[in-house]
Protein backbone atom coordinates (compact mmCIF):
# COMPACT_ATOMS: atom_id res chain seq x y z
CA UNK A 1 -71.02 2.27 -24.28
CA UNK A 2 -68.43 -0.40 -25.79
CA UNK A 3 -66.95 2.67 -27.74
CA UNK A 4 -66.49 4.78 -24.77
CA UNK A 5 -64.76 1.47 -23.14
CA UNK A 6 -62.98 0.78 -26.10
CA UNK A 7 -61.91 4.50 -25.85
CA UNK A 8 -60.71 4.55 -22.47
CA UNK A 9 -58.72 1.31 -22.38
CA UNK A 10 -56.74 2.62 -25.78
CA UNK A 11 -56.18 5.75 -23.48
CA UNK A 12 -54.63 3.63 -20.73
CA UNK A 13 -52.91 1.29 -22.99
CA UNK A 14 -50.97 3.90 -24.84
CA UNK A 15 -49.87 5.28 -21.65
CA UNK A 16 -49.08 2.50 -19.86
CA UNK A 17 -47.32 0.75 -22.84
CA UNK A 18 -45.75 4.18 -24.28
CA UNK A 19 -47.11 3.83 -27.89
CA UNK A 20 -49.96 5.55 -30.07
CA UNK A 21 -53.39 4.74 -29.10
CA UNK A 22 -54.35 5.14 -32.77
CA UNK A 23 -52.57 1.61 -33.37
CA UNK A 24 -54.58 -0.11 -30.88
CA UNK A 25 -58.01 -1.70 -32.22
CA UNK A 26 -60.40 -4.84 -30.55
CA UNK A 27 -58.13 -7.69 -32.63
CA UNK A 28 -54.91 -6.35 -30.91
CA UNK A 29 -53.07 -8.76 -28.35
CA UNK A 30 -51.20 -6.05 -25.85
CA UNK A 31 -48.63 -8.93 -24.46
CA UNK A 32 -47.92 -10.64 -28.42
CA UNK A 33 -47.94 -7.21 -30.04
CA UNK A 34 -46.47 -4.61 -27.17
CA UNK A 35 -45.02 -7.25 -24.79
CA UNK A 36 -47.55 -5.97 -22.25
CA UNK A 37 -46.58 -8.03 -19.04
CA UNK A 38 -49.12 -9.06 -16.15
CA UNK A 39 -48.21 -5.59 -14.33
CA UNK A 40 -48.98 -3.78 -17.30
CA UNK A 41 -52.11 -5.63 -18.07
CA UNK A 42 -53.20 -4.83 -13.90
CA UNK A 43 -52.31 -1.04 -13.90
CA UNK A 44 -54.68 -0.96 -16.60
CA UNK A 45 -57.69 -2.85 -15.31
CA UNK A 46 -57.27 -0.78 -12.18
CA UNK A 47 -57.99 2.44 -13.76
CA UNK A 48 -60.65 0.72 -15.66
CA UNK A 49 -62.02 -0.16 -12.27
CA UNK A 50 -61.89 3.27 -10.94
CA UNK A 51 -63.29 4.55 -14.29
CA UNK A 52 -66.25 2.72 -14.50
CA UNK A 53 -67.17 1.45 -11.08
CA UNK A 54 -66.88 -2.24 -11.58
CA UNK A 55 -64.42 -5.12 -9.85
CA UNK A 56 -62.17 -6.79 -12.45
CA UNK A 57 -60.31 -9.76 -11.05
CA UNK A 58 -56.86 -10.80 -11.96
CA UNK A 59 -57.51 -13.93 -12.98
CA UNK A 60 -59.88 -12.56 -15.75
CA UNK A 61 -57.83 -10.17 -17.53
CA UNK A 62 -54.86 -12.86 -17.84
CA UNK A 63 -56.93 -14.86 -19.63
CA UNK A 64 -58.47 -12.26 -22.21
CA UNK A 65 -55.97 -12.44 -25.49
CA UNK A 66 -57.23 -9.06 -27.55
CA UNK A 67 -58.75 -5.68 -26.67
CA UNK A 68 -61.97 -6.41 -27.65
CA UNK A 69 -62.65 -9.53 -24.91
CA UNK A 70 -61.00 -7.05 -22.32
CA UNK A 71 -63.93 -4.16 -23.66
CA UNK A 72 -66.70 -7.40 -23.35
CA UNK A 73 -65.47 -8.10 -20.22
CA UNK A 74 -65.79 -4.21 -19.00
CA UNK A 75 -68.98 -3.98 -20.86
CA UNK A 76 -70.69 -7.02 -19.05
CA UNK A 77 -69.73 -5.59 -15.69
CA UNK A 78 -71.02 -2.48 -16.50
CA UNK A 79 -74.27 -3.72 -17.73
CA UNK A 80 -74.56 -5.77 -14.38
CA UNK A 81 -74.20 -3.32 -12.21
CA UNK A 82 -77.10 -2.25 -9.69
């Protein structure tokens, strides 16, 4: 499931952030290395939301600094849903 995740959030990253998905792994930081901004960081969490079913709060994804914690994050949610 993480790769599928890990997948999708490439996807929405490239789009949102107009550059190749292919450069995006779990150690990349999307604000240090594309000067993703909080507004770029949301429009992606929503469609993660939407994707997979799950709430993601604000305040969680500003915290997350790489890919990967943002794919834990998803994953965890995922796994705790009913």
């Amino acid at each position: 499931m993480s790769d599928d995740i890990l997948d999708f959030i490439r996807g929405q990253a490239a789009e949102v952030l107009d550059v190749d998905a292919a450069e995006i792994g779990r150690e990349t930081s999307l604000a240090e290395q594309y000067d993703a901004d909080s507004i770029d960081v949301i429009e992606i969490a929503s469609a993660v939301e939407r994707r997979f079913g799950i709430q993601v709060e604000d305040h969680e994804v500003y915290d997350l600094t790489s890919v990967g914690q943002f794919v834990d994050l998803v994953a965890a949610k995922v796994a705790a849903k009913p």
